[in-house]
Protein backbone atom coordinates (compact mmCIF):
# COMPACT_ATOMS: atom_id res chain seq x y z
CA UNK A 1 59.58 -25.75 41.18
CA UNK A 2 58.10 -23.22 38.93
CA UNK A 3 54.80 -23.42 38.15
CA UNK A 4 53.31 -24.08 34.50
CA UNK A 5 50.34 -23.04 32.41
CA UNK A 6 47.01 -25.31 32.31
CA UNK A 7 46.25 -25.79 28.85
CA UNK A 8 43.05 -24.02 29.02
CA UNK A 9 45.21 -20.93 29.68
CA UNK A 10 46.87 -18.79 27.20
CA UNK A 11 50.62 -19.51 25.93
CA UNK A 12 53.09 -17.89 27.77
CA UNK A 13 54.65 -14.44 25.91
CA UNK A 14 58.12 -14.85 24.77
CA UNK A 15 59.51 -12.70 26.79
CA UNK A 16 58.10 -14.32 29.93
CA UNK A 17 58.84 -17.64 28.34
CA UNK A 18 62.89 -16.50 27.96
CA UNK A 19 62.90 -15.76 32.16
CA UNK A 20 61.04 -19.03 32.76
CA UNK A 21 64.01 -20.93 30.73
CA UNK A 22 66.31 -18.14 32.28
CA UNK A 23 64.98 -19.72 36.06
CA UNK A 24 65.62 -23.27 35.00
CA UNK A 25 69.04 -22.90 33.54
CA UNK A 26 69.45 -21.36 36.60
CA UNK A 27 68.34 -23.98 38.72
CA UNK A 28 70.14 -26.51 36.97
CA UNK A 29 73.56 -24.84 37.21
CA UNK A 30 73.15 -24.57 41.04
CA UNK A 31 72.54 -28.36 41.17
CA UNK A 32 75.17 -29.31 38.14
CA UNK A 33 77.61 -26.92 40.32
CA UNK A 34 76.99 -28.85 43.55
CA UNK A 35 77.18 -32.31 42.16
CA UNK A 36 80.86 -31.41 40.40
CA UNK A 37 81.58 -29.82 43.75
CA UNK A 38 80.64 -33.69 45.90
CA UNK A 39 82.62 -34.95 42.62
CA UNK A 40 85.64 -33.03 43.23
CA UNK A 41 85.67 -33.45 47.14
CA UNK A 42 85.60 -37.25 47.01
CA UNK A 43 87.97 -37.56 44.17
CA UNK A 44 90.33 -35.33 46.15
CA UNK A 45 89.16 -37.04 49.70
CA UNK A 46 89.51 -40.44 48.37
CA UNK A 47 91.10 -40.96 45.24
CA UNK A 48 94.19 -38.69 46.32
CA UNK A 49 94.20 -36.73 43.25
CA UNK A 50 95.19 -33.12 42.92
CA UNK A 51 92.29 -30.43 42.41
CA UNK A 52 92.35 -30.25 38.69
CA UNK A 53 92.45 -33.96 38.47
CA UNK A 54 89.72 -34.18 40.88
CA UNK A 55 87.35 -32.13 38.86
CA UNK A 56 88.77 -33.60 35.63
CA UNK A 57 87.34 -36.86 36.81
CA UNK A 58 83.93 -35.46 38.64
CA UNK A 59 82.79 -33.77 34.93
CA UNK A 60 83.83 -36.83 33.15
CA UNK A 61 82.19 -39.01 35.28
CA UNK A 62 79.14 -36.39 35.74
CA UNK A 63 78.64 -36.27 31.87
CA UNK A 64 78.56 -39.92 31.70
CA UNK A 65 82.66 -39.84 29.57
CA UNK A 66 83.78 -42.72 32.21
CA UNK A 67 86.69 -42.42 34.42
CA UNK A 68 89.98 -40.68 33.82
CA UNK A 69 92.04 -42.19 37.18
CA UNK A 70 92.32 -45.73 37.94
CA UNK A 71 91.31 -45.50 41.59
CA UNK A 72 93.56 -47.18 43.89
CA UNK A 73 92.15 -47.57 47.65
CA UNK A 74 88.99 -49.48 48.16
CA UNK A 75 87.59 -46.24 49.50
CA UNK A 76 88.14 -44.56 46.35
CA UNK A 77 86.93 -47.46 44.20
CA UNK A 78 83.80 -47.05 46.56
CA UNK A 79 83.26 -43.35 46.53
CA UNK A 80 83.88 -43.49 42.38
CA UNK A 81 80.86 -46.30 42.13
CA UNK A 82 78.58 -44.32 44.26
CA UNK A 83 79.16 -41.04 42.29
CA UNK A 84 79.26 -42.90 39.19
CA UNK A 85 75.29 -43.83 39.93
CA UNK A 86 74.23 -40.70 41.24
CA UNK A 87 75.61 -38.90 38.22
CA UNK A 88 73.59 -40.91 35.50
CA UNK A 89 70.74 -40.31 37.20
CA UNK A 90 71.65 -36.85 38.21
CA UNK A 91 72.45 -35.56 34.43
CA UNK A 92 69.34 -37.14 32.75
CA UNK A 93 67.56 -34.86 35.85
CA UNK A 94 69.14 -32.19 34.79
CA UNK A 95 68.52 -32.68 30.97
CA UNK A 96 64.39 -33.71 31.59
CA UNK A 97 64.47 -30.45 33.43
CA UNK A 98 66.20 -28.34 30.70
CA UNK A 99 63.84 -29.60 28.34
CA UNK A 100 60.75 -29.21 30.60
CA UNK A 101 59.60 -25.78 29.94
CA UNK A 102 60.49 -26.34 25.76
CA UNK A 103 58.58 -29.45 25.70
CA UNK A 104 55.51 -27.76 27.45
CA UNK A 105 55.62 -24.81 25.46
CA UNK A 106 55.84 -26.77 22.19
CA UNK A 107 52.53 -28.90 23.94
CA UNK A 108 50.69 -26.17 24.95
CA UNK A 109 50.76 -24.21 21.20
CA UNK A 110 49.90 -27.40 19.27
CA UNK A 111 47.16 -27.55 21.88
CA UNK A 112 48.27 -31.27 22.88
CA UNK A 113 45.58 -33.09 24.20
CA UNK A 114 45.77 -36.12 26.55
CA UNK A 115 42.18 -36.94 26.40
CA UNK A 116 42.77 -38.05 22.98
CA UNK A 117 45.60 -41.28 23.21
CA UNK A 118 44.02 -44.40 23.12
């Protein structure tokens, strides 16, 4: 992705530091967008529901709520397992990400150095 300061190097300016975050949020509503978007196709594919229902269900699931719709087909039940995995390990992604650049900017000014753990 984007490419972050060594620690030798100076911290980044604010303002440069406010586009960086501006680039991952970014990034992460692209990917939280398309992962809704395979949530909403399969509900609607599968699970029969309408399209409101279907992206009812995809955030819920997505954001880790649980399931709204009892799914009734085995192909649903399937498809809602599958999505149901991808999605917890899709939103912690997408919250590790978030918190990338903070994290390495709060590092990098308390000059956070790995040399010294045991």
């Amino acid at each position: 992705m984007l490419k972050l300061e060594h620690r030798k190097q100076t911290v980044l300016p604010v303002d440069r530091f406010i586009l960086r975050m501006i680039r991952y949020t970014m990034f992460i509503l692209i990917m939280l967008s398309i992962s809704v978007g395979i949530g909403v196709w399969g509900y609607r594919t599968f699970g029969h529901l309408s399209w409101l229902d279907s992206f009812h269900m995809a955030c819920m699931i997505l954001t880790g709520m649980g399931p709204v719709v009892e799914m009734q087909s085995d192909a649903a039940k399937l498809f809602s397992s599958f999505y149901a995995l991808f999605s917890g390990v899709a939103f912690l992604t997408f919250t590790a990400v978030f918190f990338t650049p903070i994290v390495h900017r709060l590092l990098h000014i308390l000059h956070f150095d790995d040399e010294a753990l045991p």
